[in-house]
ModelCIF file with pLDDT and N, C-alpha, C, O atoms, coordinates in Angstrom:
data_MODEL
#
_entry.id   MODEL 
#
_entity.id                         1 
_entity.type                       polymer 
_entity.pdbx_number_of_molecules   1 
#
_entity_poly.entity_id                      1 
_entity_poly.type                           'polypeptide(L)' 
_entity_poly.nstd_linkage                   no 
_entity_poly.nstd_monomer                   no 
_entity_poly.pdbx_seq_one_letter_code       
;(UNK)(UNK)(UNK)(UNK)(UNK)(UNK)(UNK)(UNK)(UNK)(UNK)(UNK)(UNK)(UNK)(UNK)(UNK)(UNK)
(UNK)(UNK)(UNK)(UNK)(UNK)(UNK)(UNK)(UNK)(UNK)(UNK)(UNK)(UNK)(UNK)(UNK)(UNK)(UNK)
(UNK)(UNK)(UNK)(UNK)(UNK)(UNK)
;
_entity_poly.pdbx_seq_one_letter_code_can   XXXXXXXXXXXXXXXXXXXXXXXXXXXXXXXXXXXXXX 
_entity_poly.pdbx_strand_id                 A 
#
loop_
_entity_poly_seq.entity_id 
_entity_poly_seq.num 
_entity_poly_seq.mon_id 
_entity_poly_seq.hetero 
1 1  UNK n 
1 2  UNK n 
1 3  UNK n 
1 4  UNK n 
1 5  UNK n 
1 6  UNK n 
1 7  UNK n 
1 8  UNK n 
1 9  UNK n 
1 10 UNK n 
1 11 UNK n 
1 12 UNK n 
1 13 UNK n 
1 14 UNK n 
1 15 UNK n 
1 16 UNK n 
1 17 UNK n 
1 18 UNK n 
1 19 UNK n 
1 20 UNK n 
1 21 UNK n 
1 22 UNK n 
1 23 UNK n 
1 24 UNK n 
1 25 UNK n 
1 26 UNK n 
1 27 UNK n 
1 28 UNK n 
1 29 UNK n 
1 30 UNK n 
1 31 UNK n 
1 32 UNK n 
1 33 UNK n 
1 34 UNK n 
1 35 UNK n 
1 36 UNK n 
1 37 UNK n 
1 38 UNK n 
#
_struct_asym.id          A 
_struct_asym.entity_id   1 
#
loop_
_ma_qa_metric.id 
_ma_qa_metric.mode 
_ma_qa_metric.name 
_ma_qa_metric.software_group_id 
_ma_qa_metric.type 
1 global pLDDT . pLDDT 
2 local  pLDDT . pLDDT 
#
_ma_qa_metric_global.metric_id      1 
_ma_qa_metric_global.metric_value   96.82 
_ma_qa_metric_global.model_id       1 
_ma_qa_metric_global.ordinal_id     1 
#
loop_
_ma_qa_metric_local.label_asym_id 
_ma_qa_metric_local.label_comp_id 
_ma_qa_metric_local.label_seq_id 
_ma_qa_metric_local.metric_id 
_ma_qa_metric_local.metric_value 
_ma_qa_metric_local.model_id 
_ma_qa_metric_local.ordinal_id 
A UNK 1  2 97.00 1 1  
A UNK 2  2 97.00 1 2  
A UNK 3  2 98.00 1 3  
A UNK 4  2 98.00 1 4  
A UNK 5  2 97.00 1 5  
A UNK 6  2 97.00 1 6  
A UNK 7  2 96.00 1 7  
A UNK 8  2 95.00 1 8  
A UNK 9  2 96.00 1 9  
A UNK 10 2 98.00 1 10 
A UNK 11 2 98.00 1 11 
A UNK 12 2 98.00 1 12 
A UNK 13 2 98.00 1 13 
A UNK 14 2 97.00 1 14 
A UNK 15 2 96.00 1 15 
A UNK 16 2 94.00 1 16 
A UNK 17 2 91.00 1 17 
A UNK 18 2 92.00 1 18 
A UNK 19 2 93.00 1 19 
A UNK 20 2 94.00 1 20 
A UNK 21 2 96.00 1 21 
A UNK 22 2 97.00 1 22 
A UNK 23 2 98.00 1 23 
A UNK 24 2 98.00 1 24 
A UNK 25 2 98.00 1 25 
A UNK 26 2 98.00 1 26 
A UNK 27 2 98.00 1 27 
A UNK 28 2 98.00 1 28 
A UNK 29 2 98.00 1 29 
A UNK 30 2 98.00 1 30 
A UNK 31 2 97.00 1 31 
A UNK 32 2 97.00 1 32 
A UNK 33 2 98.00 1 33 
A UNK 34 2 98.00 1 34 
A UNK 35 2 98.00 1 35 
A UNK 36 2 98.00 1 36 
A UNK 37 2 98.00 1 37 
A UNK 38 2 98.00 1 38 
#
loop_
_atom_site.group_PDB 
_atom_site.id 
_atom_site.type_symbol 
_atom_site.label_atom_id 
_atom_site.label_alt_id 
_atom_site.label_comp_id 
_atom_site.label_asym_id 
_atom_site.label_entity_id 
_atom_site.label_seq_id 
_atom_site.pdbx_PDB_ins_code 
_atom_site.Cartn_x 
_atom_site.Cartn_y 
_atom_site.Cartn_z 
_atom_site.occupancy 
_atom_site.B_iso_or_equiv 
_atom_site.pdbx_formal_charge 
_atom_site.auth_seq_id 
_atom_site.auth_comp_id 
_atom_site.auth_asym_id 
_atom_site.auth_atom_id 
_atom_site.pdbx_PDB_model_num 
ATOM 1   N N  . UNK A 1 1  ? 19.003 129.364 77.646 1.00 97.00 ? 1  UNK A N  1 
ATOM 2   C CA . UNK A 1 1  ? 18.470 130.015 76.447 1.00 97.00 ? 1  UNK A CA 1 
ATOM 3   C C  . UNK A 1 1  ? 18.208 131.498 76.680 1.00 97.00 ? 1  UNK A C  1 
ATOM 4   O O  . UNK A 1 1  ? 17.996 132.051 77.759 1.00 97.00 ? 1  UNK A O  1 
ATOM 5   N N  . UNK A 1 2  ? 18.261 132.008 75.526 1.00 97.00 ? 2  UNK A N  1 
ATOM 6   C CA . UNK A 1 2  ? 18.115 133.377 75.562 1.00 97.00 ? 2  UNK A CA 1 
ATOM 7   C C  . UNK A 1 2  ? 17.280 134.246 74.143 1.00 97.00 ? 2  UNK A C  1 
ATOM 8   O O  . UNK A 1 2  ? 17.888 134.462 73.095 1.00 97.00 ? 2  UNK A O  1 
ATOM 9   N N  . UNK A 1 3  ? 16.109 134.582 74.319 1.00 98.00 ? 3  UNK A N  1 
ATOM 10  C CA . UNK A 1 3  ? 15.470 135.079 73.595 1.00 98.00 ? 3  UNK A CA 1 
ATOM 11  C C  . UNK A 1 3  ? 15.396 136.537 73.326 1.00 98.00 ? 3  UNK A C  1 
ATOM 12  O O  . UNK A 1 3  ? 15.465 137.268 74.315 1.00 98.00 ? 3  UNK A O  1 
ATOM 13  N N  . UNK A 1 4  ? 15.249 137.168 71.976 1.00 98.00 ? 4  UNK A N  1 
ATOM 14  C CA . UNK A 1 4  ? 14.492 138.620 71.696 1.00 98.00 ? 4  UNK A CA 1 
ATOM 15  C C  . UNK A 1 4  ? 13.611 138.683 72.002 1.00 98.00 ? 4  UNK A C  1 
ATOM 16  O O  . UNK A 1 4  ? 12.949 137.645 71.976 1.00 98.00 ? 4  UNK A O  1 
ATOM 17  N N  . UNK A 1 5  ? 12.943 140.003 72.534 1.00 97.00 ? 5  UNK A N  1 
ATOM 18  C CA . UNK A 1 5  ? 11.855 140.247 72.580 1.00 97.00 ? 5  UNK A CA 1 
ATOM 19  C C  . UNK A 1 5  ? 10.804 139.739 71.493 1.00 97.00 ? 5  UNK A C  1 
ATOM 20  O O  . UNK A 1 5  ? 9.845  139.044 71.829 1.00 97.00 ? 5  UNK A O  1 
ATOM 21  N N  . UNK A 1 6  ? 11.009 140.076 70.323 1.00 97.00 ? 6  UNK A N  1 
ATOM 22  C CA . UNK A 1 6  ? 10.012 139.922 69.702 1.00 97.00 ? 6  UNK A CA 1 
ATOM 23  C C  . UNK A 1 6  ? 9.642  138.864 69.343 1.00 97.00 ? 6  UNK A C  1 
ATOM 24  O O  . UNK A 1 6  ? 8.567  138.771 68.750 1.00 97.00 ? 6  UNK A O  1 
ATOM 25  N N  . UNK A 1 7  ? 10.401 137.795 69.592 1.00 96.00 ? 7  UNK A N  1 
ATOM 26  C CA . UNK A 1 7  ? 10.123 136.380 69.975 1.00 96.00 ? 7  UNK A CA 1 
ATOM 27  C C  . UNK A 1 7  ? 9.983  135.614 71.091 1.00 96.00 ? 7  UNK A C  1 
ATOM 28  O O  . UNK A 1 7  ? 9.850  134.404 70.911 1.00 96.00 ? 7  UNK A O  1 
ATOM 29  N N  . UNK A 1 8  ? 9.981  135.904 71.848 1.00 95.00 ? 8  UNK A N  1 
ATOM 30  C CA . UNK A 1 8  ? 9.570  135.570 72.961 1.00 95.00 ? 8  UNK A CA 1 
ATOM 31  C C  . UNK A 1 8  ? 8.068  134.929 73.168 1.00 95.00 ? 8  UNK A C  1 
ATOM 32  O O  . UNK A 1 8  ? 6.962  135.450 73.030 1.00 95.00 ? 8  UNK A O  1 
ATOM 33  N N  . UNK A 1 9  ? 8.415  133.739 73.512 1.00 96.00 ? 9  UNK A N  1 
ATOM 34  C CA . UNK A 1 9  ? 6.722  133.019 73.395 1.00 96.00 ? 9  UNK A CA 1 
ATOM 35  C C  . UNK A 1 9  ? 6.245  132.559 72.212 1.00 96.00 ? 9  UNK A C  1 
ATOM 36  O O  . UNK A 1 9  ? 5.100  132.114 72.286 1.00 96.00 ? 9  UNK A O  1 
ATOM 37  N N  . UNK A 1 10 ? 6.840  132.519 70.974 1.00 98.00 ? 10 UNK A N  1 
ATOM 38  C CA . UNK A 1 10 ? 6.610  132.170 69.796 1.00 98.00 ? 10 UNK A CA 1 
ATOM 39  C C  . UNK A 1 10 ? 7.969  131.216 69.644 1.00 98.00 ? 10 UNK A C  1 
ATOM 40  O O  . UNK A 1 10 ? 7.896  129.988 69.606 1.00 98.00 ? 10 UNK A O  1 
ATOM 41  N N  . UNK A 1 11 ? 8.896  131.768 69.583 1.00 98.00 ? 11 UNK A N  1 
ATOM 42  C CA . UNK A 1 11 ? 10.036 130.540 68.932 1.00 98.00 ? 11 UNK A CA 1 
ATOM 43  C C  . UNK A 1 11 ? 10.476 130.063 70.169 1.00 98.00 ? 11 UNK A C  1 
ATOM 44  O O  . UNK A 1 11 ? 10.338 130.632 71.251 1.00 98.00 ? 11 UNK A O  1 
ATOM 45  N N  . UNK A 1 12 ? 11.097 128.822 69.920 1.00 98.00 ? 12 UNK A N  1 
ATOM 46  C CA . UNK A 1 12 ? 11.814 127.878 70.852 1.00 98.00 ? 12 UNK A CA 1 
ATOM 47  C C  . UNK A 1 12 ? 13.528 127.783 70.153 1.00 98.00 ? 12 UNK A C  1 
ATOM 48  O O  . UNK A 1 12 ? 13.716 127.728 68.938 1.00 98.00 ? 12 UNK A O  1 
ATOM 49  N N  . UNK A 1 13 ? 14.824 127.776 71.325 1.00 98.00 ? 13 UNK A N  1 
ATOM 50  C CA . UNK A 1 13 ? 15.772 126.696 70.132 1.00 98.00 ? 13 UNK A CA 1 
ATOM 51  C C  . UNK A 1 13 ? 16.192 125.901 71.466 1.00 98.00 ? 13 UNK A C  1 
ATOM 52  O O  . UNK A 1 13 ? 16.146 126.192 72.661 1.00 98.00 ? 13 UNK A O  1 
ATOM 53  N N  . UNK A 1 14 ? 16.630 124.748 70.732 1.00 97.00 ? 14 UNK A N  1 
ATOM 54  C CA . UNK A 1 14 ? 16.943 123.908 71.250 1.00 97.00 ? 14 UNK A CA 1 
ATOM 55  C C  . UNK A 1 14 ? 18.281 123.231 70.837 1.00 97.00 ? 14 UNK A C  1 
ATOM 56  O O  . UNK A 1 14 ? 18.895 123.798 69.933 1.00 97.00 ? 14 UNK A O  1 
ATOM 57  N N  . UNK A 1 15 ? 18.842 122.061 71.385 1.00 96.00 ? 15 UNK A N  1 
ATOM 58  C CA . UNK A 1 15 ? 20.460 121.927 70.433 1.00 96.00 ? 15 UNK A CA 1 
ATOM 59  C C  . UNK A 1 15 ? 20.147 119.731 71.573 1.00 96.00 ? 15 UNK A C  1 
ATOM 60  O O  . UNK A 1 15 ? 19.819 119.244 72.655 1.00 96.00 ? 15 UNK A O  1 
ATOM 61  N N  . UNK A 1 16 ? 20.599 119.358 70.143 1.00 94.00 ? 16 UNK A N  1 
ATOM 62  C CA . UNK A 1 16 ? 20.645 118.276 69.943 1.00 94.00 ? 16 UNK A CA 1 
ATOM 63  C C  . UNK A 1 16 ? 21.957 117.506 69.966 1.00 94.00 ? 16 UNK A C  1 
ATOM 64  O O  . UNK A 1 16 ? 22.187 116.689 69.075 1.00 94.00 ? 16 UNK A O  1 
ATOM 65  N N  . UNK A 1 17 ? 23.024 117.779 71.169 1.00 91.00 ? 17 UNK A N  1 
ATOM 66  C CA . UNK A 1 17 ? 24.401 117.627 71.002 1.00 91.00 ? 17 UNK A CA 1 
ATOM 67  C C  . UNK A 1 17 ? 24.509 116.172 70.498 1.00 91.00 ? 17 UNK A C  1 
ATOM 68  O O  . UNK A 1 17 ? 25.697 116.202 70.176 1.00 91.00 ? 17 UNK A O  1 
ATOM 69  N N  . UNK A 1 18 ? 24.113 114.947 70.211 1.00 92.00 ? 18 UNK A N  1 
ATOM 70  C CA . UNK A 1 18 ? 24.469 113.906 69.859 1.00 92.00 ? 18 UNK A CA 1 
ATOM 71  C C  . UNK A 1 18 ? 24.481 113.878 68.200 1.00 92.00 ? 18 UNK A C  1 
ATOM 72  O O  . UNK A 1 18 ? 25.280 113.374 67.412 1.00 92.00 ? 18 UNK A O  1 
ATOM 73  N N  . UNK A 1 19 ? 23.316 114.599 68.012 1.00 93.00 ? 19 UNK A N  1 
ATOM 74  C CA . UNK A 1 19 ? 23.289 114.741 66.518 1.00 93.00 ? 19 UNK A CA 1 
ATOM 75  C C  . UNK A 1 19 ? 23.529 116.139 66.248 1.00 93.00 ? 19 UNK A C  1 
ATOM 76  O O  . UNK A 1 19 ? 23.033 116.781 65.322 1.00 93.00 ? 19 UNK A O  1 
ATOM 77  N N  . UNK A 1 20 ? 24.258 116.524 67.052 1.00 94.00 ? 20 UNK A N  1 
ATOM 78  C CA . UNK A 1 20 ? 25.212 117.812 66.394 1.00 94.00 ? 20 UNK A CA 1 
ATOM 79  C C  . UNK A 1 20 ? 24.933 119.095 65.560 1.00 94.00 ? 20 UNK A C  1 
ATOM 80  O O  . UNK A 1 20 ? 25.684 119.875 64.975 1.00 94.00 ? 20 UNK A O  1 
ATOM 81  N N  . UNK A 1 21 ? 23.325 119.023 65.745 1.00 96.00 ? 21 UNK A N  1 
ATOM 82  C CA . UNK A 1 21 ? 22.308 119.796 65.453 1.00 96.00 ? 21 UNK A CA 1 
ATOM 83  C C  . UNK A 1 21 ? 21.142 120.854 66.425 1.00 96.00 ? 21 UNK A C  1 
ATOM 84  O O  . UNK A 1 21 ? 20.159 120.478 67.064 1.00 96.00 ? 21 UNK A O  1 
ATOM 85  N N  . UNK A 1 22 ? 21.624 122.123 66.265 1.00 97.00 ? 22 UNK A N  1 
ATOM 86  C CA . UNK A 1 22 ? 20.639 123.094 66.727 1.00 97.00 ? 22 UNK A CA 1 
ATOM 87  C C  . UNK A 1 22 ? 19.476 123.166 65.874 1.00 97.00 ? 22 UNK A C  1 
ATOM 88  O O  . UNK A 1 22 ? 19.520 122.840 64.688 1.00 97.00 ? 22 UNK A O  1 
ATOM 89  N N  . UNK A 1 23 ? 18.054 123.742 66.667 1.00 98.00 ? 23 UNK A N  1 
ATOM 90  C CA . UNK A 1 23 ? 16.725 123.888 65.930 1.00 98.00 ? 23 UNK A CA 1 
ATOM 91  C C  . UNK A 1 23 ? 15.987 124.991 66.528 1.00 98.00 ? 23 UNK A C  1 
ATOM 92  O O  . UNK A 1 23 ? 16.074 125.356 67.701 1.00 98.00 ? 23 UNK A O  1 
ATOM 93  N N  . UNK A 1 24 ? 15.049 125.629 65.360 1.00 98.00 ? 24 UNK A N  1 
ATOM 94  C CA . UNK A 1 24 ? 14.635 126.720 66.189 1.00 98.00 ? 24 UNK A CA 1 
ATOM 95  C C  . UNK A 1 24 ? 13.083 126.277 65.426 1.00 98.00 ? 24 UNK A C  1 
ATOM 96  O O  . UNK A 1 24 ? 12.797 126.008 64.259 1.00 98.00 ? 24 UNK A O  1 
ATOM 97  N N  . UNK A 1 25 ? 12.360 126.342 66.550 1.00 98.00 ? 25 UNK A N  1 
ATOM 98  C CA . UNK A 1 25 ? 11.101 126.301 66.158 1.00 98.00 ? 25 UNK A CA 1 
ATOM 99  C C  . UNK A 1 25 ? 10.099 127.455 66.571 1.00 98.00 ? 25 UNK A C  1 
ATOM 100 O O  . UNK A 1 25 ? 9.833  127.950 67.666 1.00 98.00 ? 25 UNK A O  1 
ATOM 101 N N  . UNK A 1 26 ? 9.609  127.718 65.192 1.00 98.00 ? 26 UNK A N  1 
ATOM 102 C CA . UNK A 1 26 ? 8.738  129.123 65.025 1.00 98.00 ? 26 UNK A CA 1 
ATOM 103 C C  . UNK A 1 26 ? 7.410  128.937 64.662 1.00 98.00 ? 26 UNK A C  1 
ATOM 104 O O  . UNK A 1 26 ? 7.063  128.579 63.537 1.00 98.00 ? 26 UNK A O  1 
ATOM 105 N N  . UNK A 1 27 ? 6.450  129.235 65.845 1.00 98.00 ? 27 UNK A N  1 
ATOM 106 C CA . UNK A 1 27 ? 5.300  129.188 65.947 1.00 98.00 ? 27 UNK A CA 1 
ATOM 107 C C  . UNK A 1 27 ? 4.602  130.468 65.751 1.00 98.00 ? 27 UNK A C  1 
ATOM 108 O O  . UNK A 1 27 ? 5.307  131.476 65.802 1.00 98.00 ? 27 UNK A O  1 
ATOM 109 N N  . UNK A 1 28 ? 3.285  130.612 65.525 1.00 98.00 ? 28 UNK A N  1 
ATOM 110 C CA . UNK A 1 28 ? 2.410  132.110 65.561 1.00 98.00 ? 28 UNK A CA 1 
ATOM 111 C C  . UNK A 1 28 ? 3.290  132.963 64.309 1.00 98.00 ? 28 UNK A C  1 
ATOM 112 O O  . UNK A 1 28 ? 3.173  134.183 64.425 1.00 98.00 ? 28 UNK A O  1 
ATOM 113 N N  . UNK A 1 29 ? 3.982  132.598 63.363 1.00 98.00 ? 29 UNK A N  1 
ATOM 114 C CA . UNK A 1 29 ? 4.433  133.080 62.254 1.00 98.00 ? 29 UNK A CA 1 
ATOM 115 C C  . UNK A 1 29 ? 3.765  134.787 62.014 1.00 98.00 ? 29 UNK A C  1 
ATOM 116 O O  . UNK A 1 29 ? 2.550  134.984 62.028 1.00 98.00 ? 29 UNK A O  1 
ATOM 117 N N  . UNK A 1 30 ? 4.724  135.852 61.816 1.00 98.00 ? 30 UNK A N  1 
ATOM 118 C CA . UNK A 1 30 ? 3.970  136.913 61.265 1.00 98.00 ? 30 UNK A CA 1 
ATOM 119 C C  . UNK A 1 30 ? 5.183  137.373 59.605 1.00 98.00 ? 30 UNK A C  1 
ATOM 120 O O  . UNK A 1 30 ? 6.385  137.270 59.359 1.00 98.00 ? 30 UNK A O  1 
ATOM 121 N N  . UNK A 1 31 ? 4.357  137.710 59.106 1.00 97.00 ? 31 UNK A N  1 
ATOM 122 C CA . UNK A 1 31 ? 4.768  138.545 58.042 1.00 97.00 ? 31 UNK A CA 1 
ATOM 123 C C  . UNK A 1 31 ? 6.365  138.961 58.340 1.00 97.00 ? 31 UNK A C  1 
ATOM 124 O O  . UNK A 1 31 ? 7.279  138.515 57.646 1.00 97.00 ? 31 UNK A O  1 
ATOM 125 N N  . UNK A 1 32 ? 6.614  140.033 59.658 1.00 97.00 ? 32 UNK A N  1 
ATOM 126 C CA . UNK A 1 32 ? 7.277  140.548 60.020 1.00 97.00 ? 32 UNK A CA 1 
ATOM 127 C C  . UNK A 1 32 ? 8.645  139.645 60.415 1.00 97.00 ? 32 UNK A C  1 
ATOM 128 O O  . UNK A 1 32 ? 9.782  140.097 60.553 1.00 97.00 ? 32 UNK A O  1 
ATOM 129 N N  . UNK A 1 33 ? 8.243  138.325 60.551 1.00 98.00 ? 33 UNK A N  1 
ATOM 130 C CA . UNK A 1 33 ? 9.668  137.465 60.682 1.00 98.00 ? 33 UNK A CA 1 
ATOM 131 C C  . UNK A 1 33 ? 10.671 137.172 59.300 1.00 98.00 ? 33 UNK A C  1 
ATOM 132 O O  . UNK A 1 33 ? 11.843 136.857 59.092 1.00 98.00 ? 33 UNK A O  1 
ATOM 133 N N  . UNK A 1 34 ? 9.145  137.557 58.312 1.00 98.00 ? 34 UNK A N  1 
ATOM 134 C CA . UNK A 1 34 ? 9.773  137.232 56.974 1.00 98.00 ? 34 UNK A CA 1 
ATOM 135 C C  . UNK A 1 34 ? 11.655 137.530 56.756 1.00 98.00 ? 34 UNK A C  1 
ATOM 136 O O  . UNK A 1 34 ? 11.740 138.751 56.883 1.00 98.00 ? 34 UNK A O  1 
ATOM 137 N N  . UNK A 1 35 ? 12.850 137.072 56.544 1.00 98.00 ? 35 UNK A N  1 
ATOM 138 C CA . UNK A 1 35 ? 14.091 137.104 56.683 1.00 98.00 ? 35 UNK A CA 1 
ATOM 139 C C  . UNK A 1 35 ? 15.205 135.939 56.058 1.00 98.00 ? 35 UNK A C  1 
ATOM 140 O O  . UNK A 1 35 ? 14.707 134.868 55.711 1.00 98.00 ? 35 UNK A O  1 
ATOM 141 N N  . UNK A 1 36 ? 16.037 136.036 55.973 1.00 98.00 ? 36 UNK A N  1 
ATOM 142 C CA . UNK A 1 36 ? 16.914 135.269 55.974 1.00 98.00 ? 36 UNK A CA 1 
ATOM 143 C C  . UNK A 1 36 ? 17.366 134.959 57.611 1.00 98.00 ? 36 UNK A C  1 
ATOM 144 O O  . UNK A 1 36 ? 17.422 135.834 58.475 1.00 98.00 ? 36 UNK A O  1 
ATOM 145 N N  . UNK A 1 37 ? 17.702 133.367 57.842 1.00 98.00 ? 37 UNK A N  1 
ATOM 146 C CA . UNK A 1 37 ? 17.810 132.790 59.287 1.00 98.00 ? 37 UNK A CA 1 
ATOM 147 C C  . UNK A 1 37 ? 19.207 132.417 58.783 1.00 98.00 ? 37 UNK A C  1 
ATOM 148 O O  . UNK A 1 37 ? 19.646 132.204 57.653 1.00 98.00 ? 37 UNK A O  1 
ATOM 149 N N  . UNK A 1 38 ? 19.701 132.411 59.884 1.00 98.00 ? 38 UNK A N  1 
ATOM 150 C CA . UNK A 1 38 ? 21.064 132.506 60.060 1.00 98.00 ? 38 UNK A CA 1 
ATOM 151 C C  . UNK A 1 38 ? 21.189 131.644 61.522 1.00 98.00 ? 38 UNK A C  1 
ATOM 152 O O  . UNK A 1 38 ? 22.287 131.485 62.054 1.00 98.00 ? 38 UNK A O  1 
#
């Protein structure tokens, strides 16, 4: 894994190869993440 700085310590991703699904989990939420995720 490889993180931004400005996430670092707040989001996680992870990848679920059986169910063929990546996840990103975002903790400590600020204003500033506010975005479209991609």
């Amino acid at each position: 894994t490889n993180y931004a700085d400005f996430v670092k310590g707040r989001f996680t991703i992870s990848r679920d190869n059986a169910q063929n699904t990546v996840y990103l989990q975002m903790n400590s939420l600020k204003p500033e993440d506010t975005a479209v995720y991609y």
